[in-house]
N, C-alpha and C. Protein backbone atom coordinates (compact mmCIF):
# COMPACT_ATOMS: atom_id res chain seq x y z
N UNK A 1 -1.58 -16.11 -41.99
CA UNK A 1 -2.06 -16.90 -40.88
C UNK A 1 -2.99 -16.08 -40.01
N UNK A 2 -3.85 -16.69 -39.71
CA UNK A 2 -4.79 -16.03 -38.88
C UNK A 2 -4.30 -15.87 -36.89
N UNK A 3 -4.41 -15.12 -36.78
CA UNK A 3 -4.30 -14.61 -35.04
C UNK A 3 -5.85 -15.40 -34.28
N UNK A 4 -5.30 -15.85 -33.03
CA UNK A 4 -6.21 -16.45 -32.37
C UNK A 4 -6.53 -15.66 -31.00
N UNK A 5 -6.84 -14.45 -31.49
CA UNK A 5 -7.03 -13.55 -30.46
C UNK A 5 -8.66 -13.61 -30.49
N UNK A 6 -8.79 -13.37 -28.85
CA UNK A 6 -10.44 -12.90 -28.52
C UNK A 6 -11.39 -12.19 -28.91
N UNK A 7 -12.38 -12.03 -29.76
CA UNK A 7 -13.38 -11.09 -30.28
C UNK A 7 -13.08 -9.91 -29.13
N UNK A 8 -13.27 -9.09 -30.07
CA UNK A 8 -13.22 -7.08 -28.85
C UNK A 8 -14.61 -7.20 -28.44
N UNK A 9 -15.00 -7.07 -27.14
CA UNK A 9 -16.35 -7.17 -27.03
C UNK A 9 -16.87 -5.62 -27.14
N UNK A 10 -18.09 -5.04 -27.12
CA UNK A 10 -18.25 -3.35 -27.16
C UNK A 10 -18.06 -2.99 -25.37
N UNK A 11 -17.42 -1.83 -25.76
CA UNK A 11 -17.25 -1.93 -24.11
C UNK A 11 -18.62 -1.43 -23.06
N UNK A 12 -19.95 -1.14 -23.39
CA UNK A 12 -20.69 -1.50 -22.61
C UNK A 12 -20.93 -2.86 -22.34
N UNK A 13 -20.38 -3.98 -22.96
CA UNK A 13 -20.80 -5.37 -22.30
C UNK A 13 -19.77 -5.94 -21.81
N UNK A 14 -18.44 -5.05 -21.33
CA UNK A 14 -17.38 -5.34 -20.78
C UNK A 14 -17.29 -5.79 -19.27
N UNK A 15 -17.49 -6.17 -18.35
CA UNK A 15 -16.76 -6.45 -17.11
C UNK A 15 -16.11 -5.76 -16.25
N UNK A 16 -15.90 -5.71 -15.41
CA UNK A 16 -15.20 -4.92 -14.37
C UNK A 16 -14.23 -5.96 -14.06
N UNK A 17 -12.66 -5.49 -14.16
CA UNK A 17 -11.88 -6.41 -13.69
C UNK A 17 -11.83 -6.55 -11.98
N UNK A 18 -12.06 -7.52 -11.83
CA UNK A 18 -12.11 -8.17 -10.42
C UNK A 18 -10.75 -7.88 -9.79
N UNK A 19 -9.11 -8.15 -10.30
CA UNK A 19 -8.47 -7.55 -9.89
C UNK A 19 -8.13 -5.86 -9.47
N UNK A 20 -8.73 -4.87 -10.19
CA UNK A 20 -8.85 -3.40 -10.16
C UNK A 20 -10.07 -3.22 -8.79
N UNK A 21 -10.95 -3.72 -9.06
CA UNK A 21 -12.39 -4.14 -8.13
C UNK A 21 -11.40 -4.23 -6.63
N UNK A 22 -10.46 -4.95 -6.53
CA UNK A 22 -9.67 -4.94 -5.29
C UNK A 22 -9.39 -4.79 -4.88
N UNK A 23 -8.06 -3.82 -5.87
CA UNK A 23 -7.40 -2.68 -5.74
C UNK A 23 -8.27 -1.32 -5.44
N UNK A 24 -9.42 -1.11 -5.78
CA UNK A 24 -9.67 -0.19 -5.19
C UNK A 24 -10.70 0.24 -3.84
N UNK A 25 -10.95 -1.20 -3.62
CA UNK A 25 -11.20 -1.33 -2.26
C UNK A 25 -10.47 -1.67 -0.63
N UNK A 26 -9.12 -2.16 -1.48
CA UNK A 26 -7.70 -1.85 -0.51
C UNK A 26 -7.31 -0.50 -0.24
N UNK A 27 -7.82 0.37 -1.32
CA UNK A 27 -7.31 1.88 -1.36
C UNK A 27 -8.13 2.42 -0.19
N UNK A 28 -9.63 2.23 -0.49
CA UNK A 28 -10.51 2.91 0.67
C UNK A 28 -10.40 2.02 1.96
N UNK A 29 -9.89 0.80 2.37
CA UNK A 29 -10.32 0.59 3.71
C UNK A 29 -9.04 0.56 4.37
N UNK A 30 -7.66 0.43 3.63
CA UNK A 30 -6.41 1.52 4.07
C UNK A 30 -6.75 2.82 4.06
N UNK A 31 -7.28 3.58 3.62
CA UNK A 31 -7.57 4.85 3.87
C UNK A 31 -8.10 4.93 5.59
N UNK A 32 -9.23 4.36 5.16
CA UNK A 32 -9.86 4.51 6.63
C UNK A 32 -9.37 4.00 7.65
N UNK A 33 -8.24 2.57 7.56
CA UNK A 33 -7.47 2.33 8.81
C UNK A 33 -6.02 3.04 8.92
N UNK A 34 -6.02 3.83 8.21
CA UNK A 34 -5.07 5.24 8.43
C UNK A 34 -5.69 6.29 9.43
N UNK A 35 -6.63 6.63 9.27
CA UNK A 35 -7.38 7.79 10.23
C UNK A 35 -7.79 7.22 11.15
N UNK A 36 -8.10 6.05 11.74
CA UNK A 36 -8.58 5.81 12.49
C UNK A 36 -7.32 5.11 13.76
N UNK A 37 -6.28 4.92 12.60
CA UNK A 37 -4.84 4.69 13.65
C UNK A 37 -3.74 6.03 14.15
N UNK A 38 -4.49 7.36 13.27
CA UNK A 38 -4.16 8.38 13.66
C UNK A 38 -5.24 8.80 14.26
N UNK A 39 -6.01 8.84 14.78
CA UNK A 39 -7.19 8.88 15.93
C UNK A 39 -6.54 8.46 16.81
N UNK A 40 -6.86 7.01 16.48
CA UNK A 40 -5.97 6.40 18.33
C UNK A 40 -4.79 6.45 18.41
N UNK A 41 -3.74 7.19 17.63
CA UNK A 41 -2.52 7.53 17.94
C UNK A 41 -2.41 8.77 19.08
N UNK A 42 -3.21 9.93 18.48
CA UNK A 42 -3.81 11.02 19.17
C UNK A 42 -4.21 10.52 20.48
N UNK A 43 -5.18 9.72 20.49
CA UNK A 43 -5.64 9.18 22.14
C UNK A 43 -4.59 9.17 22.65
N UNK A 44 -4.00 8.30 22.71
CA UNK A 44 -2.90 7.49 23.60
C UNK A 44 -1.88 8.72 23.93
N UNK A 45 -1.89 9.59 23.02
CA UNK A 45 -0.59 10.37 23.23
C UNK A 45 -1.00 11.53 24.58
N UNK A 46 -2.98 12.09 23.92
CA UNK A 46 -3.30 12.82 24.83
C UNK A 46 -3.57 12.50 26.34
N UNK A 47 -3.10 11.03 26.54
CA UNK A 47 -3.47 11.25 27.84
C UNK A 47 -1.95 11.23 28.63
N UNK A 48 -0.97 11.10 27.66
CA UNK A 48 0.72 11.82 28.46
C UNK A 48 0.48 12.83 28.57
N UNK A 49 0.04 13.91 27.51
CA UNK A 49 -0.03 14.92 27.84
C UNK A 49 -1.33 15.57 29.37
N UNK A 50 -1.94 14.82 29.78
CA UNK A 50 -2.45 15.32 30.93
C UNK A 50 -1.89 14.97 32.32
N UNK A 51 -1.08 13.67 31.95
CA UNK A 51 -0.64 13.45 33.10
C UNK A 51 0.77 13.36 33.46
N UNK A 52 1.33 13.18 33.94
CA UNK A 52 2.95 13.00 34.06
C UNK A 52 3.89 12.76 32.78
N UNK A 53 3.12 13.05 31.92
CA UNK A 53 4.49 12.54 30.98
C UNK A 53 5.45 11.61 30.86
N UNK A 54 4.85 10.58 31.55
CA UNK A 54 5.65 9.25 31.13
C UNK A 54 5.02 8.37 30.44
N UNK A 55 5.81 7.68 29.88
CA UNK A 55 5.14 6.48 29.22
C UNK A 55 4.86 5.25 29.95
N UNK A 56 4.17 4.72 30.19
CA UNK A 56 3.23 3.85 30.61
C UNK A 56 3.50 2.71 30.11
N UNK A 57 2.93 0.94 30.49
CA UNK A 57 3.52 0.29 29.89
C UNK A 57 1.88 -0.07 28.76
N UNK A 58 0.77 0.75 29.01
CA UNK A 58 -0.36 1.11 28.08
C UNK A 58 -0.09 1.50 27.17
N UNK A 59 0.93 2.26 27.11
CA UNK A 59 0.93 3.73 26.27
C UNK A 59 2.39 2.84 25.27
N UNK A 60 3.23 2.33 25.73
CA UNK A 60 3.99 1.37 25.53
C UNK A 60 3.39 0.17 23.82
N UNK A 61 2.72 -0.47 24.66
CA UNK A 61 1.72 -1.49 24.20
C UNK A 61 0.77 -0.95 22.93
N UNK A 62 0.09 0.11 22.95
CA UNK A 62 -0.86 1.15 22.09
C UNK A 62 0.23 1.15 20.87
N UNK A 63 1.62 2.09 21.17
CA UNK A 63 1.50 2.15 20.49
C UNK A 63 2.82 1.59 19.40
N UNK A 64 2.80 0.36 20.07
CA UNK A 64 3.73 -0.82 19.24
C UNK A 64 2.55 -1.81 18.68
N UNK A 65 1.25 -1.94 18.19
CA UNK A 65 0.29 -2.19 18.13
C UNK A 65 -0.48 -0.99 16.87
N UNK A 66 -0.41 -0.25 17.09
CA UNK A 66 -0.53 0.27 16.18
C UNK A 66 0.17 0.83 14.99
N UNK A 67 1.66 0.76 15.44
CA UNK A 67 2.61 0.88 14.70
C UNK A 67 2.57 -0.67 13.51
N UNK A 68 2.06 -1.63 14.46
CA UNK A 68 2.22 -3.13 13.39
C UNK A 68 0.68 -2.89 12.60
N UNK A 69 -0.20 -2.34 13.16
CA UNK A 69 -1.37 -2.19 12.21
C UNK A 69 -0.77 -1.11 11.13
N UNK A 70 0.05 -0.19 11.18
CA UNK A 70 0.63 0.95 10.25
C UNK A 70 1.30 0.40 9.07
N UNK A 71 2.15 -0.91 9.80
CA UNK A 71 3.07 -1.69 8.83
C UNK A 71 1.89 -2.44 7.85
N UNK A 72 0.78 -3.23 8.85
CA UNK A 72 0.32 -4.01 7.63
C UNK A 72 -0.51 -3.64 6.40
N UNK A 73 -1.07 -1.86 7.05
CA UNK A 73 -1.36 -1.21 5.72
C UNK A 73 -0.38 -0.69 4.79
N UNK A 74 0.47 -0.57 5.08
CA UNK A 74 1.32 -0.13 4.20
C UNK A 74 1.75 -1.40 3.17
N UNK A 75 1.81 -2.79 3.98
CA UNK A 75 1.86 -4.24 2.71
C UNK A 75 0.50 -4.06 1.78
N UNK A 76 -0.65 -3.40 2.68
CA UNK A 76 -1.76 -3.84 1.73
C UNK A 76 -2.06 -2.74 0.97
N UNK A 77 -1.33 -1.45 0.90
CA UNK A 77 -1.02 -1.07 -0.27
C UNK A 77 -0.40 -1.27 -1.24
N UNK A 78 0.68 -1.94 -0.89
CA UNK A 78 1.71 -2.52 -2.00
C UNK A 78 0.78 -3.48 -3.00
N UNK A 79 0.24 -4.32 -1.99
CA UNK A 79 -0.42 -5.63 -2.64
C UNK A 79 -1.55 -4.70 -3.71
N UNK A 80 -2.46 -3.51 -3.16
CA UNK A 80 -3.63 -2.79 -3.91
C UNK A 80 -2.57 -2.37 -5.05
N UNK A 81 -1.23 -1.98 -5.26
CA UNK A 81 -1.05 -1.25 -6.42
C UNK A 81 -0.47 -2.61 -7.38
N UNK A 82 -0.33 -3.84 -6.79
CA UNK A 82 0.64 -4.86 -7.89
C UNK A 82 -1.20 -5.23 -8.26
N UNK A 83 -2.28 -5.38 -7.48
CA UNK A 83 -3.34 -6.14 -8.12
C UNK A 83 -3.79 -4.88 -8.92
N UNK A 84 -3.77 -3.41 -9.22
CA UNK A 84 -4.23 -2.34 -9.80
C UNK A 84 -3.29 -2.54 -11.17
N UNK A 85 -1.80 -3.21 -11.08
CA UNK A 85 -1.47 -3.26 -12.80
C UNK A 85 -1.74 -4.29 -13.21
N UNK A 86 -2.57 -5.26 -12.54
CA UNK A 86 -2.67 -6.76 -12.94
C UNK A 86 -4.31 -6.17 -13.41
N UNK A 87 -4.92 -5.53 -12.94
CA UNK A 87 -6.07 -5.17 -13.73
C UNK A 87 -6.47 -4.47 -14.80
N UNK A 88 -5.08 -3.71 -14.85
CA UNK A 88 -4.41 -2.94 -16.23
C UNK A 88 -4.53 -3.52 -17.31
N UNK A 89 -3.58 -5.06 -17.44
CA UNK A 89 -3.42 -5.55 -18.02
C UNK A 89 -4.07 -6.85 -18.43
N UNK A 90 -5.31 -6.65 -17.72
CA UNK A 90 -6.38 -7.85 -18.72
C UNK A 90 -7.01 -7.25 -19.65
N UNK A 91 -6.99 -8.18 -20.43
CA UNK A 91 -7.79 -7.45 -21.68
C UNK A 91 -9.44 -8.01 -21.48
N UNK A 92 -10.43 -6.95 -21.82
CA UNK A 92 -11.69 -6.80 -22.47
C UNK A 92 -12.08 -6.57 -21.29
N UNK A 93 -12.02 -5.67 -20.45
CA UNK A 93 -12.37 -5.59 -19.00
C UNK A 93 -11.98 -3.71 -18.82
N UNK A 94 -13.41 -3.49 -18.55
CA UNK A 94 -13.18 -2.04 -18.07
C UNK A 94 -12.25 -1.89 -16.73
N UNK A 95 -11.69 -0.57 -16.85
CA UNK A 95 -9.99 -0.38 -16.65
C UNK A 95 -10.21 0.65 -15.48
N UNK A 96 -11.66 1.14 -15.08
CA UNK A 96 -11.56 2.36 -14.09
C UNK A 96 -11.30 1.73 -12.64
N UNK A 97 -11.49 0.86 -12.36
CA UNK A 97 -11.61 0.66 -10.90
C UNK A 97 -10.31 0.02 -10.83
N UNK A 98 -9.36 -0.26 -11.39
CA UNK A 98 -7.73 -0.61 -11.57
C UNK A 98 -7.17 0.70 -11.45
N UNK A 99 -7.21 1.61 -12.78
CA UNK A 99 -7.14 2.97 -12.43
C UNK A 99 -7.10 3.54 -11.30
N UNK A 100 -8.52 3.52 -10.78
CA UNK A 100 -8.69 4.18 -9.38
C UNK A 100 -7.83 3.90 -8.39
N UNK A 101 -7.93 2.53 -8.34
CA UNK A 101 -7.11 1.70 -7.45
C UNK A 101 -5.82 2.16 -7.13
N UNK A 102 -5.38 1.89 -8.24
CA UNK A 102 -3.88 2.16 -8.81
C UNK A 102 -3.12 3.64 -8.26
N UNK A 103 -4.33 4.11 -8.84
CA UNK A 103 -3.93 6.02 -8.28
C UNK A 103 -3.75 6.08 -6.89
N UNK A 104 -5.14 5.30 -5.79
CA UNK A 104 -5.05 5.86 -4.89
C UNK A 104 -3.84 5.06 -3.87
N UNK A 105 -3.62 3.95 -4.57
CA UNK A 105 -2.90 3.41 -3.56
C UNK A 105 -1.54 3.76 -3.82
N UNK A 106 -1.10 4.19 -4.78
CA UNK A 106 -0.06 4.85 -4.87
C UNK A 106 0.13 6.31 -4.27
N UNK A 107 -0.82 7.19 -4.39
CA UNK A 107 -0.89 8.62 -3.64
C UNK A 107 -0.35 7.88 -1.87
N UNK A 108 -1.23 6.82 -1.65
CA UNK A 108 -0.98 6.72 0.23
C UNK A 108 0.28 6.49 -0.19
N UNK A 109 1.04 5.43 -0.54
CA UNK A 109 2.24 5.19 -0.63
C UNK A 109 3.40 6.35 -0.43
N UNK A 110 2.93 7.26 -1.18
CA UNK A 110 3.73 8.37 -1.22
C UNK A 110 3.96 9.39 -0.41
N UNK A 111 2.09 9.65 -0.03
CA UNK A 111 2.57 10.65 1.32
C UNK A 111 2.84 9.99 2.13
N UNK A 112 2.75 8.46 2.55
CA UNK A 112 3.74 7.60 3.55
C UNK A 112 5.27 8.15 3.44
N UNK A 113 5.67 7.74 2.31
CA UNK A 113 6.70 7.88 1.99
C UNK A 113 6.96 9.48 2.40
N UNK A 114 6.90 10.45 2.01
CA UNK A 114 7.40 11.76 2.24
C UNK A 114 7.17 11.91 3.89
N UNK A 115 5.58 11.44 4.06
CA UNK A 115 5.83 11.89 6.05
C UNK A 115 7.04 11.09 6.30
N UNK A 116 7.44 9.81 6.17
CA UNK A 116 8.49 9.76 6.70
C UNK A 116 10.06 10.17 6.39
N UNK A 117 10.04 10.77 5.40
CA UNK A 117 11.50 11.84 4.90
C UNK A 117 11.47 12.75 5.50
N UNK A 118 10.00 13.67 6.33
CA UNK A 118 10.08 14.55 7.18
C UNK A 118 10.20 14.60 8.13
N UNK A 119 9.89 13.44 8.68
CA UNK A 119 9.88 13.25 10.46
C UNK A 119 11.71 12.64 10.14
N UNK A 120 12.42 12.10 9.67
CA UNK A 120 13.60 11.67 9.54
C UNK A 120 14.44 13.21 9.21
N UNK A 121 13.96 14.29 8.60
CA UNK A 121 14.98 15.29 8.58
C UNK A 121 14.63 15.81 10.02
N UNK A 122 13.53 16.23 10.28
CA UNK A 122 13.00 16.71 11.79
C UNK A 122 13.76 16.40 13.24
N UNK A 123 14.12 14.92 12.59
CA UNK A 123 14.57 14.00 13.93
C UNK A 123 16.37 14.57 13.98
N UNK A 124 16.57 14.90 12.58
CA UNK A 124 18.06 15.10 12.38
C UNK A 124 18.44 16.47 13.65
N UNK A 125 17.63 17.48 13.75
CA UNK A 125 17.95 18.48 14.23
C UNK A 125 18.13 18.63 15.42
């Protein structure tokens, strides 16, 4: 019996999977709203440090606000690494920008993950 599978196309006339394509543009603009929420984490903190050392209901506000911008990159990494194996797994579709994807959004994941095993032993002491 014959298989009713898709001609192999050559892979210069292959495609870029649109899912990987996603994934690795979730990777770079979580990247960049990582540094830029540790930027303004830094702000907010340096101006306790010049003045009284209290918290403020600014300083309050900053940075429960940025803590929910922290959370929603961290979903939209999750989401960059489930659309990075969904780009894995199409067939006839070049595989680097899934790859990429895949890698980088898993690396953030992780040093997420470890900064917070460190600040949690840190806190223990």
């Amino acid at each position: 019996m014959e298989s009713h599978q898709p001609p192999q196309l050559p892979l210069n006339y292959r495609r870029h999977s649109g899912p990987g394509i996603a994934s690795f543009i979730i990777s770079l603009v979580s990247m960049l709203g990582y540094i830029i929420s540790v930027g303004a984490m830094g702000a907010i903190f340096s101006n306790g440090l010049e003045g009284d050392h209290s918290w403020t209901q600014n300083t309050t506000t900053g940075v429960t606000v940025i803590t929910i911008i922290l959370i929603g990159l961290f979903a939209a990494n999750i989401l960059g690494i489930i659309l990075g194996i969904i780009g894995l797994v199409i067939r006839n579709r070049k595989k680097i920008f899934a790859i990429l994807g895949l890698s980088l959004n898993t690396i953030i994941i992780l040093c997420f993950g470890l900064m917070f095993v460190i600040l949690m032993l840190r806190a223990g002491r």
